[in-house]
Protein backbone atom coordinates (compact mmCIF):
# COMPACT_ATOMS: atom_id res chain seq x y z
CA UNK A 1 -28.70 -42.11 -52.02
CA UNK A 2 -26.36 -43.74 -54.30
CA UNK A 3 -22.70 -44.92 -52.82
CA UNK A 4 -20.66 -42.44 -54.29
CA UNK A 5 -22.77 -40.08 -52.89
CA UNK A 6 -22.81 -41.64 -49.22
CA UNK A 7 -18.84 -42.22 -49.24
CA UNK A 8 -18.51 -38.06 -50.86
CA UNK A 9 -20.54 -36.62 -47.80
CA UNK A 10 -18.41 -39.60 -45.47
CA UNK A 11 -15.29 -37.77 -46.75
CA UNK A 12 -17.24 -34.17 -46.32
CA UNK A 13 -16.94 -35.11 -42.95
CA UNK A 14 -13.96 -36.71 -41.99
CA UNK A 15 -12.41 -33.35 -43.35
CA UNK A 16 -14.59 -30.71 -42.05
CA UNK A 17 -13.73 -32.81 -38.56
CA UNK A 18 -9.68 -32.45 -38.98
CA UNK A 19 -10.45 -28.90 -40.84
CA UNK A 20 -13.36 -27.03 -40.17
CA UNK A 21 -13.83 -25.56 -43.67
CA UNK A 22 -17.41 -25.66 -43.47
CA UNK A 23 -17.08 -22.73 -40.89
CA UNK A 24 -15.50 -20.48 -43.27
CA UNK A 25 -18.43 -19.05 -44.69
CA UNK A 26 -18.87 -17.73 -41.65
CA UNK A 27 -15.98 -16.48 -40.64
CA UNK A 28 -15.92 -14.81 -44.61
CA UNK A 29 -19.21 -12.88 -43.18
CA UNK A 30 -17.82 -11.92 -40.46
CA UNK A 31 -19.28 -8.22 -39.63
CA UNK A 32 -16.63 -5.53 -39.27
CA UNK A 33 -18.24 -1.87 -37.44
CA UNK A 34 -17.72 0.82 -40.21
CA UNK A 35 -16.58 3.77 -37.95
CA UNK A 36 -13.40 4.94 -38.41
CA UNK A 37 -11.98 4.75 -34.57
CA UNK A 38 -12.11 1.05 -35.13
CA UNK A 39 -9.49 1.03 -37.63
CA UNK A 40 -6.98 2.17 -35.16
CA UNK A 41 -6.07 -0.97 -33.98
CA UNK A 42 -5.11 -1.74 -37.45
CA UNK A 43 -3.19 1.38 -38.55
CA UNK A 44 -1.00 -0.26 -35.33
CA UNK A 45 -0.73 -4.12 -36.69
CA UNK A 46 0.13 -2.29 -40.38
CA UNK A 47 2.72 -0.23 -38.51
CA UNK A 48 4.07 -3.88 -37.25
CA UNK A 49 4.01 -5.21 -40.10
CA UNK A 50 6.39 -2.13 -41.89
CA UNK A 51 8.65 -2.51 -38.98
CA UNK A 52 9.22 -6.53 -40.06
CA UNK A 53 9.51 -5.96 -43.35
CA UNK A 54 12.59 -3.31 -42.49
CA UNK A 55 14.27 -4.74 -39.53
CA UNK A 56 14.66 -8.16 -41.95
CA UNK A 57 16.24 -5.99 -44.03
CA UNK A 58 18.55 -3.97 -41.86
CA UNK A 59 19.66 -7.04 -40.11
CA UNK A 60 21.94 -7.97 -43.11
CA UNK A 61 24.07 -4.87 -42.90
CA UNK A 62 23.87 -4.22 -38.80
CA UNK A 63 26.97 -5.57 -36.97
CA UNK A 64 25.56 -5.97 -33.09
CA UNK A 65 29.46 -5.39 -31.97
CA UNK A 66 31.40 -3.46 -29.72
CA UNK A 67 34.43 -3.73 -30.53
CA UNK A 68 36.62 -1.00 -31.84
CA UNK A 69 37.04 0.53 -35.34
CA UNK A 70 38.52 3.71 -36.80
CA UNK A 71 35.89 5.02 -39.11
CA UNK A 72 37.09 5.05 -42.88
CA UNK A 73 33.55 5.68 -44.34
CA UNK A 74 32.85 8.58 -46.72
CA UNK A 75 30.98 10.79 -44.19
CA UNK A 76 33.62 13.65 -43.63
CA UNK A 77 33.37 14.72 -40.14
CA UNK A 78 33.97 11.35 -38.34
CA UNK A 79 36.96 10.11 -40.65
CA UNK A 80 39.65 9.14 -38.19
CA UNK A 81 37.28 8.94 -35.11
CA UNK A 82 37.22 5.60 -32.67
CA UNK A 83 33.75 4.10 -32.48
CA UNK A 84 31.94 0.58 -32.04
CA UNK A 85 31.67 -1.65 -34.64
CA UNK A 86 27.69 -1.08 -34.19
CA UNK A 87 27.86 2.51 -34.40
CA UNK A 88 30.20 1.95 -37.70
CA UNK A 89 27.91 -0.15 -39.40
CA UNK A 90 24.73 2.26 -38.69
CA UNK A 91 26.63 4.61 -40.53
CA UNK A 92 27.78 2.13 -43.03
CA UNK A 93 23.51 1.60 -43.72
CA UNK A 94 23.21 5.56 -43.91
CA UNK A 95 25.42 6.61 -46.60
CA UNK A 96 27.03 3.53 -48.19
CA UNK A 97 23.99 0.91 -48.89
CA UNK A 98 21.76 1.94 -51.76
CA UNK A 99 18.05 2.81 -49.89
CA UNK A 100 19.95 2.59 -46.34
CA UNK A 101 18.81 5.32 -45.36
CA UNK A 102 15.43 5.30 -46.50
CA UNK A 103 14.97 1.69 -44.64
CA UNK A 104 16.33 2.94 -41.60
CA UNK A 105 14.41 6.13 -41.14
CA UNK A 106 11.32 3.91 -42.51
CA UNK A 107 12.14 1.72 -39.76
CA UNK A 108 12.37 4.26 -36.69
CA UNK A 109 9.12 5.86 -38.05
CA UNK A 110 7.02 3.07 -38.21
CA UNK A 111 7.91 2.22 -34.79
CA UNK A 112 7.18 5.62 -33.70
CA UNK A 113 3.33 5.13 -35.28
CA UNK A 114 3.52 1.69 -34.34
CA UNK A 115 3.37 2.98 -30.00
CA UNK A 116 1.08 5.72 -31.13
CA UNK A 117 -1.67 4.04 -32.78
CA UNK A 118 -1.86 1.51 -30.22
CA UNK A 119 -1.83 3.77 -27.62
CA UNK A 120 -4.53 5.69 -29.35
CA UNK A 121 -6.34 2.86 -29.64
CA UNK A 122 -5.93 1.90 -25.93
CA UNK A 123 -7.51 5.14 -25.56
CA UNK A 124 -10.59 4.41 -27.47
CA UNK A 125 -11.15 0.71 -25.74
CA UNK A 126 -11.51 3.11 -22.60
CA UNK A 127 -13.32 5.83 -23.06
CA UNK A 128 -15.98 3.78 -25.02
CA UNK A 129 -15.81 1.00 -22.22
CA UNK A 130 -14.46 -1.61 -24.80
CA UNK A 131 -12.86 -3.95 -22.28
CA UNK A 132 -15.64 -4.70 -19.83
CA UNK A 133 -17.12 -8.54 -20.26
CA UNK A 134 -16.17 -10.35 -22.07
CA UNK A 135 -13.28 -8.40 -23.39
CA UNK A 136 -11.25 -8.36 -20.09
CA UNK A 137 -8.52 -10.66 -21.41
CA UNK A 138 -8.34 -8.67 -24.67
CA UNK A 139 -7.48 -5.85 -22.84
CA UNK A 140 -4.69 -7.33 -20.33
CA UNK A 141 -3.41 -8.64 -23.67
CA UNK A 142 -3.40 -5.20 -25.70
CA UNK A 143 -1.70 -3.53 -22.25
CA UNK A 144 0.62 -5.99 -22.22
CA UNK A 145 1.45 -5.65 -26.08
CA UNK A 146 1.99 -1.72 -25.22
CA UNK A 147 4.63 -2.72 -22.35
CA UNK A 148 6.28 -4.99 -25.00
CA UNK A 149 6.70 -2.59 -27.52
CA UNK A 150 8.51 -0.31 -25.21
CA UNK A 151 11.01 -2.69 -24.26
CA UNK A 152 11.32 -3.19 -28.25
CA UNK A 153 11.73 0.28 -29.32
CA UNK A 154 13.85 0.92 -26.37
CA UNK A 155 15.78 -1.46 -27.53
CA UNK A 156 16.14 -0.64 -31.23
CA UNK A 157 16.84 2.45 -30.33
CA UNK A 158 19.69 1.94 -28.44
CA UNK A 159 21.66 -0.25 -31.10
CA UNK A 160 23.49 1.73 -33.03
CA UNK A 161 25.44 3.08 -30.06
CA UNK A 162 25.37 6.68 -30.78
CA UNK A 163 26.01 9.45 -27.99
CA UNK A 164 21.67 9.85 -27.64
CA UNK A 165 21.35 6.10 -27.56
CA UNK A 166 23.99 5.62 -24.89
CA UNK A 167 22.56 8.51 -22.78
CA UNK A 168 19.46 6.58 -22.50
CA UNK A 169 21.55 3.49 -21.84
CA UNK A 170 23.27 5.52 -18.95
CA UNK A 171 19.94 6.64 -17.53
CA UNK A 172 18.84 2.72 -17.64
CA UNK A 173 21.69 1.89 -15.93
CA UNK A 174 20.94 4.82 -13.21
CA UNK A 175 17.26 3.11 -13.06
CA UNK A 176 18.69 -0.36 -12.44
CA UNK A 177 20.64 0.52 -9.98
CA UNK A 178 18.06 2.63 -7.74
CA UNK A 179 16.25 -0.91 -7.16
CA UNK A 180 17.17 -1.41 -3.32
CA UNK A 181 19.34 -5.06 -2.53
CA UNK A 182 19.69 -6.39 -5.88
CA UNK A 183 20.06 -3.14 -7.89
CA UNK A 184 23.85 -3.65 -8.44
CA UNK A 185 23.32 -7.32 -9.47
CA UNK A 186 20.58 -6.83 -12.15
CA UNK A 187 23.24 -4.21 -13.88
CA UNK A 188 26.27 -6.60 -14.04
CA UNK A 189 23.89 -9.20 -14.69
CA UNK A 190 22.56 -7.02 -17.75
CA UNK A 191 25.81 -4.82 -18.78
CA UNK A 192 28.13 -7.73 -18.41
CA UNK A 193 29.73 -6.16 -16.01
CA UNK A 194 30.90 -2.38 -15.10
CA UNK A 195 28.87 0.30 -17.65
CA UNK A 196 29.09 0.36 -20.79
CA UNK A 197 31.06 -2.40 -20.65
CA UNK A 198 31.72 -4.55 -24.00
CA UNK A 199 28.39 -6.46 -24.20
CA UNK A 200 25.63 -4.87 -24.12
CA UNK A 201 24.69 -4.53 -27.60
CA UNK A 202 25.35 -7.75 -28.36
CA UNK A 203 22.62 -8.68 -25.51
CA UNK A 204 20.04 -6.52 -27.45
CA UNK A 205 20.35 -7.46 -30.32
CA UNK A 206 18.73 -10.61 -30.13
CA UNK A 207 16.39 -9.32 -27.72
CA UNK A 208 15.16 -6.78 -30.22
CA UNK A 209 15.16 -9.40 -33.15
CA UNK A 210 14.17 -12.47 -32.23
CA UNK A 211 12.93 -12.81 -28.06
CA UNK A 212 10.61 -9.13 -28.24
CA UNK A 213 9.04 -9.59 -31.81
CA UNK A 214 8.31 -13.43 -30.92
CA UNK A 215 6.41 -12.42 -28.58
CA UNK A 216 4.40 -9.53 -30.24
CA UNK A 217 3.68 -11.61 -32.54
CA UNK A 218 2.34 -14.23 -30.79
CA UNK A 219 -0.10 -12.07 -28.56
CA UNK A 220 -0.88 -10.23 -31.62
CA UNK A 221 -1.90 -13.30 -32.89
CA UNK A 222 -4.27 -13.97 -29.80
CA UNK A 223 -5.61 -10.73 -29.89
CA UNK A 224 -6.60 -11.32 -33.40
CA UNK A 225 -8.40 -15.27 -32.86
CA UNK A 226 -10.54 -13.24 -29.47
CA UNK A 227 -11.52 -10.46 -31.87
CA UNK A 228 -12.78 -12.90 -34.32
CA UNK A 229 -14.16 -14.83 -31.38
CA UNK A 230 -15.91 -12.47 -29.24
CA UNK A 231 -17.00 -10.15 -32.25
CA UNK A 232 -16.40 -6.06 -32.44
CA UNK A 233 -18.26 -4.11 -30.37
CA UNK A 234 -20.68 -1.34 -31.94
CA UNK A 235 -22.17 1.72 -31.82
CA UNK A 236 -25.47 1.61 -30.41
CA UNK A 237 -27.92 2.48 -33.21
CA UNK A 238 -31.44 1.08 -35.16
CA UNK A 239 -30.66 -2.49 -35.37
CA UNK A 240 -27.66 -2.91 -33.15
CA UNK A 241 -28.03 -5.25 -30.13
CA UNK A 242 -26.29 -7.00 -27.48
CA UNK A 243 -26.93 -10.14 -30.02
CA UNK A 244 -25.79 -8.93 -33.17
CA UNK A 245 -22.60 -7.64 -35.58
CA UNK A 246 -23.82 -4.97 -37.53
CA UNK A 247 -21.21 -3.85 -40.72
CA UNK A 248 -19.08 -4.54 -43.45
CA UNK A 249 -18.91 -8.08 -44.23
CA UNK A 250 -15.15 -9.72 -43.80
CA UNK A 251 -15.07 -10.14 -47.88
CA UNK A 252 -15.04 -8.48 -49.95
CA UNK A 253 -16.19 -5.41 -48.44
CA UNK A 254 -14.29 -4.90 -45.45
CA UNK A 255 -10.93 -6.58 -46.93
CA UNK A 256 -10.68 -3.65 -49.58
CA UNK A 257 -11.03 -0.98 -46.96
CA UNK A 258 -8.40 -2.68 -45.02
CA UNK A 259 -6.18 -3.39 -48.08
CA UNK A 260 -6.20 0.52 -48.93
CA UNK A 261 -5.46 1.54 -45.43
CA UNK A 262 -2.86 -0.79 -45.46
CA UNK A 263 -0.97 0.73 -48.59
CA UNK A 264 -1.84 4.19 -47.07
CA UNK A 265 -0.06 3.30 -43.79
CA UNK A 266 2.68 2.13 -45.91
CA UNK A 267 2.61 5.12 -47.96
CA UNK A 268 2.89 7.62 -45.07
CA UNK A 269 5.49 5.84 -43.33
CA UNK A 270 7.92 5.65 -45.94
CA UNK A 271 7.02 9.42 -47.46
CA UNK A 272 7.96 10.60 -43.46
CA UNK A 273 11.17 8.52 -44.03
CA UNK A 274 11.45 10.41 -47.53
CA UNK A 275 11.23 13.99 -45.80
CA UNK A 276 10.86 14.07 -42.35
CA UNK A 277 14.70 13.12 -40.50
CA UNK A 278 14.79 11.52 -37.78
CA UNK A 279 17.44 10.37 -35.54
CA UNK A 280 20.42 11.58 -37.31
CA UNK A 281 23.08 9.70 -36.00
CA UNK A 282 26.03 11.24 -37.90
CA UNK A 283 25.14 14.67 -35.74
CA UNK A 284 25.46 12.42 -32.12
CA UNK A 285 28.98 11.09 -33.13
CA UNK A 286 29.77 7.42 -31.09
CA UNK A 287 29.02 6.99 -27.40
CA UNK A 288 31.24 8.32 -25.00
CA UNK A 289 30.66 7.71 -21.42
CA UNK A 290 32.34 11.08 -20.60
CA UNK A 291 30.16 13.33 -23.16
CA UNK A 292 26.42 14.18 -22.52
CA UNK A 293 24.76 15.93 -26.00
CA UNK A 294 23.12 18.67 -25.30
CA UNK A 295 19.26 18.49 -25.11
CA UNK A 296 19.35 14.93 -25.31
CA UNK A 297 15.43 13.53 -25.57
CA UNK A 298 14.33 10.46 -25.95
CA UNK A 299 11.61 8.97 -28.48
CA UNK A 300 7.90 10.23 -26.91
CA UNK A 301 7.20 7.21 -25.52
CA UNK A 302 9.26 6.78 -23.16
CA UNK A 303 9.56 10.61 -22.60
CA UNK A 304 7.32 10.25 -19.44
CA UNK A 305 10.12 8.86 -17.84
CA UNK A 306 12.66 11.14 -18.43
CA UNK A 307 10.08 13.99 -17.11
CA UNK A 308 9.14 12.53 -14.11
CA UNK A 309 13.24 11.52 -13.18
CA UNK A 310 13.38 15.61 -14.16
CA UNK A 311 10.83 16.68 -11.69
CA UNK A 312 11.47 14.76 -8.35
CA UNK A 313 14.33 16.57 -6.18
CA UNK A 314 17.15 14.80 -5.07
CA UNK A 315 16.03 12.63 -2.21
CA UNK A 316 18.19 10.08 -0.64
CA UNK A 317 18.26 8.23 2.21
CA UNK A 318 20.94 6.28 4.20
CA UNK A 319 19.47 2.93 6.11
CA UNK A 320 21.99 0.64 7.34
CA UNK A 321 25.38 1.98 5.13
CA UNK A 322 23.16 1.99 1.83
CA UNK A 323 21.75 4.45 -0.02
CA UNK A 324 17.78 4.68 -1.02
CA UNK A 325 17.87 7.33 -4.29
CA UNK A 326 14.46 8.25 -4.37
CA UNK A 327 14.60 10.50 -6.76
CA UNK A 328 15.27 7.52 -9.57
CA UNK A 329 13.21 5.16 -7.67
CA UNK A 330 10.60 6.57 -7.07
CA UNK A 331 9.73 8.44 -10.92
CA UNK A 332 11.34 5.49 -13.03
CA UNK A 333 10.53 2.23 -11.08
CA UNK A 334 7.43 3.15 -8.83
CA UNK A 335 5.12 5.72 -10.49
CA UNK A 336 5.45 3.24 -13.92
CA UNK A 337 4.54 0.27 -11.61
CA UNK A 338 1.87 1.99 -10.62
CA UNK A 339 0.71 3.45 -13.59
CA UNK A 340 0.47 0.23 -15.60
CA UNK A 341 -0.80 -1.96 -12.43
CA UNK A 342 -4.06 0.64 -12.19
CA UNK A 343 -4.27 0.49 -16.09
CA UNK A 344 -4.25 -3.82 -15.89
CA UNK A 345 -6.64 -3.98 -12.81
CA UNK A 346 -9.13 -1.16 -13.89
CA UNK A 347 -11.41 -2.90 -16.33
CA UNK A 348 -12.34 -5.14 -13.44
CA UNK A 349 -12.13 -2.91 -10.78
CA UNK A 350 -14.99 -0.51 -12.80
CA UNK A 351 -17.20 -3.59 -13.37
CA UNK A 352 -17.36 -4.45 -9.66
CA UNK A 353 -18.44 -1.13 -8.71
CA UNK A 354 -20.51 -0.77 -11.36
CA UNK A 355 -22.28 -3.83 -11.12
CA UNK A 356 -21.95 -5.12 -14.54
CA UNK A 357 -19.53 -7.84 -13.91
CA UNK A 358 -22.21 -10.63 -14.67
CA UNK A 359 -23.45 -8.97 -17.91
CA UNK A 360 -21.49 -9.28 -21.53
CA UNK A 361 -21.95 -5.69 -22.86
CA UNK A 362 -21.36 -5.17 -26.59
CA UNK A 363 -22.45 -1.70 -27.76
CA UNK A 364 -19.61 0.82 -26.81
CA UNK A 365 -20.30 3.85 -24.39
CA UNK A 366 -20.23 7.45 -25.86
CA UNK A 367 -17.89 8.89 -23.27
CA UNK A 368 -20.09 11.47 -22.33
CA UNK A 369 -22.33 9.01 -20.72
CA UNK A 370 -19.99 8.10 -18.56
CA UNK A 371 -18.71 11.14 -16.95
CA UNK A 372 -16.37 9.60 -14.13
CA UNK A 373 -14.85 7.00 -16.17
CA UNK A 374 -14.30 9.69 -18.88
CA UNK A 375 -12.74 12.31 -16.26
CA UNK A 376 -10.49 9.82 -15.28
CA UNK A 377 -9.03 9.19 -18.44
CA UNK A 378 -8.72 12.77 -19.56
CA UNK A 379 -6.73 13.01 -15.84
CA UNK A 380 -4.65 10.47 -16.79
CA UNK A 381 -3.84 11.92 -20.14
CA UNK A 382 -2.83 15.09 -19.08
CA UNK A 383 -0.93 13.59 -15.90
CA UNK A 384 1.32 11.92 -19.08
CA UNK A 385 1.00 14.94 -20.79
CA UNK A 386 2.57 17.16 -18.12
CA UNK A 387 5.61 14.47 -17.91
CA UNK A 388 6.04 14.94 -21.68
CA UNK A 389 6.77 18.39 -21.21
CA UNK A 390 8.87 18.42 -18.41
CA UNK A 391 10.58 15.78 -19.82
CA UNK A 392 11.71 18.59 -22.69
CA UNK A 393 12.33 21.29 -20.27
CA UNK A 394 15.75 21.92 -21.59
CA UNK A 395 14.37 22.47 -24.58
CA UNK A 396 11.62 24.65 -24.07
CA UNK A 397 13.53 26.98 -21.99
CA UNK A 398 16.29 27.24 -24.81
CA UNK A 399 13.53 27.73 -27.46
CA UNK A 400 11.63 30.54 -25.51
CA UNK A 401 14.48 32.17 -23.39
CA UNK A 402 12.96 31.39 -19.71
CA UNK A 403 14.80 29.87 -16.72
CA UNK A 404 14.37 25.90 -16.56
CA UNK A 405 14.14 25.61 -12.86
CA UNK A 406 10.51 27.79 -13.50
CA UNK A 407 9.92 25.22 -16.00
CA UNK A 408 10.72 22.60 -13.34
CA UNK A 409 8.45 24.56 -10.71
CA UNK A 410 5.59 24.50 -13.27
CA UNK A 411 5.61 21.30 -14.21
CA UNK A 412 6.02 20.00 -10.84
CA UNK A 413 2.69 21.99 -9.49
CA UNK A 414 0.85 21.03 -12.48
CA UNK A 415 1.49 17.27 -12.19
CA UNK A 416 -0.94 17.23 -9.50
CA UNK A 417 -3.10 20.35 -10.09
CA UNK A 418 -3.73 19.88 -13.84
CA UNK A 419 -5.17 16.18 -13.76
CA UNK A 420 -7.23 16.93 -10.62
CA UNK A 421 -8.87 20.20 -12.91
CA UNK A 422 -9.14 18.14 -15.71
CA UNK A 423 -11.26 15.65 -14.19
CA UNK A 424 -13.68 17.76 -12.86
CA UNK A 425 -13.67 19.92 -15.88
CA UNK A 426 -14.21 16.79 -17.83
CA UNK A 427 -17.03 15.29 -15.66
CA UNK A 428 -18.53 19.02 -15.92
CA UNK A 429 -18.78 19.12 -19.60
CA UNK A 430 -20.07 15.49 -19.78
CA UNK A 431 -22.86 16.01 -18.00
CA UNK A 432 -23.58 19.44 -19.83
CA UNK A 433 -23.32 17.92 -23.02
CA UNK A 434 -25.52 15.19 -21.87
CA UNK A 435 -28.01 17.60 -20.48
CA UNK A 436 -28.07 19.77 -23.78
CA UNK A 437 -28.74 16.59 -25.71
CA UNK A 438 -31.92 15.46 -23.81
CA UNK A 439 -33.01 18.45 -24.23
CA UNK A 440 -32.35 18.93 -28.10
CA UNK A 441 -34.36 15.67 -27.88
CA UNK A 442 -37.44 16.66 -26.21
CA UNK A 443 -37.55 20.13 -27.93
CA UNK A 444 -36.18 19.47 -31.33
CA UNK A 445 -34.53 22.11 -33.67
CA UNK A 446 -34.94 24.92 -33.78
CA UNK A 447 -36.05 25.69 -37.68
CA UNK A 448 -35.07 29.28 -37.74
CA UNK A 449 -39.11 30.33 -38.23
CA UNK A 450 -40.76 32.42 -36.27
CA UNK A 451 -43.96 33.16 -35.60
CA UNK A 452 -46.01 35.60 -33.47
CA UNK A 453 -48.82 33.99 -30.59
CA UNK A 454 -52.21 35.18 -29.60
CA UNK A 455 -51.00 36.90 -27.44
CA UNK A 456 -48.41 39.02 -29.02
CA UNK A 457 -44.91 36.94 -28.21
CA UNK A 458 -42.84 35.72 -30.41
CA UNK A 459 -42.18 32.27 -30.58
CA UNK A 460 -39.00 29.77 -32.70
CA UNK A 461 -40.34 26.74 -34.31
CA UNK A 462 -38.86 23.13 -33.90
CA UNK A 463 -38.26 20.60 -36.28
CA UNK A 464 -38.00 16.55 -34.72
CA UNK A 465 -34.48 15.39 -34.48
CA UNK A 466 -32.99 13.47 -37.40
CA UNK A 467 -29.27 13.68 -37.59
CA UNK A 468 -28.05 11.96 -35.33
CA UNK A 469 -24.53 10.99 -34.34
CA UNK A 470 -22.72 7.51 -33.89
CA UNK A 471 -24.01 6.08 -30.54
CA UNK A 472 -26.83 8.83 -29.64
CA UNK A 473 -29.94 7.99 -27.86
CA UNK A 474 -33.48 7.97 -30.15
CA UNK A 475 -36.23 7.85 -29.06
CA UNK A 476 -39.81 9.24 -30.77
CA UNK A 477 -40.88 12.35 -28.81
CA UNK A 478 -43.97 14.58 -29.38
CA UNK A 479 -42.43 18.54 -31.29
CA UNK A 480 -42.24 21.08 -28.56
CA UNK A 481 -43.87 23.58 -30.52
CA UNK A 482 -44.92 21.79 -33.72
CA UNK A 483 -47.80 19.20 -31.78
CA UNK A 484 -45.98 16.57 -34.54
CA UNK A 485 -44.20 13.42 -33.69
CA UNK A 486 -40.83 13.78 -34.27
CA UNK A 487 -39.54 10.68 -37.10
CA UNK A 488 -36.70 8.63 -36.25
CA UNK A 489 -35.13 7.57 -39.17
CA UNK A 490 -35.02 4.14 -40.46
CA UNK A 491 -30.86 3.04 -40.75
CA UNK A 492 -30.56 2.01 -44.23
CA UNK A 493 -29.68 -2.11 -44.81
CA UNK A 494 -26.06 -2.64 -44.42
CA UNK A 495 -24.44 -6.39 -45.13
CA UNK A 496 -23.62 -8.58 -42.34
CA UNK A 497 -26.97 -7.81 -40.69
């Protein structure tokens, strides 16, 4: 080897040691599953990425400030009127700045897809038993991102002072204070003093802006280096193993499926904004603390919380010359404590009793196979489901002419009839469906042919098994009626294998 050549594989070295570019073929082949429930995760970091782009862009107009102003703008109804310097300049963005609008409504629905799909996707890591080894940490991190982004939109949404926002603000305040001892301190430590008091927004603002999307970002970011690291999880399938990725490569396949559902997601979000209004803050008017609007509701997800404050009675208890309210306590402190500490300790809870703590498992779960796990989560879905309603109650009883406290009565019975029924209508039907499979296995299908036996009957022929869906068990089994061996079909090649 000549020396030009020895000091050009030296310097190959020294730089693949300070920069490991040598790994990047590898990372560019980088298997992606095809399915499309593992693109959820990324309708939610395209959301994110929408909701950047337009909170950049509304912080040059947004004045985070309390003070007073008498509105002068050209929206009719509010010329004259007192209001907040923030709930001025909101209205300033709406119908003064060219796009304003557009931004802001772009802005509020983006976050509202931003909770959903990661919720949804949440959803899916569960029920297909995504975050058992070693995926554990993934999943405390993705919880932890959905905790986050309710503090953010919570946030964001109460900026522009408005009579909704400062409702919710109120009903914070009410929350704060329920927390026995310190509960007065932690609201004059976070209001500045008596509610609303003059500070407030100027405290969110830079919690919504800078401390809350630092870190999203930055456990986004995680998320994304352990997904490369630990590799998607898959189907089971011909081919797909414990050992292997099975997909679209990273490039170029997978990065042009991405790319599109990126500019869909983009797409969506800002043709919602186009026709779809939401949060019309010109209809509130500015925060009053002596006005309530009527029907007030929150953004769905925090909408749990105002059902379950709805559907406790008014408890209270006197200990020692202060006052216990359980009725706040207990639905807006305890039950989400609760809620979130089950959903942060399950994934390891589940492996212990399951036995499969000291075994990585990377092919997903159809959630029929797992009928307990599955009943659990469809309880726990409609549990949040039933707090969703009664947290419109109001609403519903206006819309369809019924008395609210039967609303109330409802709701309250079916927060702990309706998940009970679901999970043991849910671990029913898994094991039926299960049941129905093996034997659609062992029989095949049916080919619609019939045919008449020795001995007079009548009997349906079956044809071997060969559609099957994503996950399903195969396995080569002798016809029922045929006497042939049913085929399992070869899965075509697919890149990254």
């Amino acid at each position: 080897m000549s020396g030009d050549a020895r000091r050009g594989e030296r310097l190959a070295r020294a730089v693949d040691r300070r920069l490991p570019v040598s790994q990047a073929g590898s990372l560019l082949r980088k298997a992606f599953p095809e399915h499309w429930s593992f693109l959820l995760g990324e309708i939610a970091l395209y959301s994110l990425l929408v909701l950047l782009l337009t909170g950049v862009w509304l912080t040059f107009f947004f004045q985070p400030d309390m003070r007073e102003v008498v509105y002068a703008g050209p929206y009719t109804p509010l010329r004259g009127v007192r209001m907040s310097q923030a709930y001025d300049s909101t209205l300033h963005i709406s119908f003064d700045v060219r796009g304003g609008l557009l931004m802001r409504q772009t802005h509020h629905w983006a976050a509202l897809v931003f909770l959903a799909a990661i919720g949804t996707h949440m959803l899916r890591i569960f029920f297909t038993g995504a975050f058992r080894r070693p995926r554990e940490g993934n999943w405390v991190i993705g919880l932890t991102l959905f905790v986050l982004s309710l503090a953010e939109g919570f946030a964001g949404y109460s900026l522009p002072d408005d009579l909704l926002s400062g409702t919710g603000l109120r009903i914070a305040q009410g929350i704060l204070q329920s927390i026995p001892v310190v509960g007065t301190y932690l609201v004059f430590f976070v209001f500045g003093g008596q509610f609303p008091g003059h500070e407030i927004i100027t405290r969110l603002y830079p919690l919504h802006i800078l401390l809350l999307p630092g870190l999203l970002f930055a456990l986004v970011a995680v998320h994304l280096i352990l997904v490369f690291r630990l590799k998607h999880t898959q189907w089971r399938g011909p081919g797909h193993t414990n050992g292997n990725s099975v997909g679209k490569p990273l490039v170029p396949q997978f990065t042009a499926t991405s790319t599109g559902l990126s500019l869909t997601v983009f797409g969506v979000l800002v043709l919602l904004a186009g026709v779809a209004q939401v949060n019309p803050i010109w209809n509130y008017g500015p925060y009053r603390p002596d006005q309530v609007s009527t029907a007030s509701q929150p953004d769905w997800y925090v909408g749990f919380l105002e059902g379950s404050l709805r559907l406790v009675p008014p408890w209270e208890t006197n200990v020692a010359g202060h006052t216990l309210m359980w009725n706040v306590l207990l639905p807006a402190v305890v039950l989400p404590a609760l809620l979130f500490g089950v959903l942060y300790v399950y994934p390891f809870a589940e492996q212990r009793l399951t036995g499969e703590w000291w075994s990585e498992r990377h092919l997903c779960d159809r959630p029929r196979e797992r009928p307990v796990r599955t009943g659990l989560g469809v309880a726990g879905t409609v549990f949040y489901g039933v707090l969703l309603v009664a947290g419109g109650n109001d609403v519903i009883a206006q819309t369809f002419h019924v008395s609210v406290n039967a609303i109330t009565l409802v709701c309250r019975v079916a927060l702990i009839v309706a998940p009970v029924l679901a999970f043991v209508a849910t671990r029913w039907l898994c094991r039926a469906l299960t049941a129905a499979e093996h034997e659609r296995l062992a029989e095949g299908v049916p080919t619609g042919e019939i045919r008449q036996s020795v001995t007079g009957g009548y009997e349906t022929d079956h044809a071997p098994v060969e559609a099957f869906r994503p996950g399903a068990p195969r396995r080569p089994l002798t016809g029922a009626r045929t006497g042939t061996p049913a085929r399992t079909p070869r899965a075509p090649e697919r890149p990254g294998r």
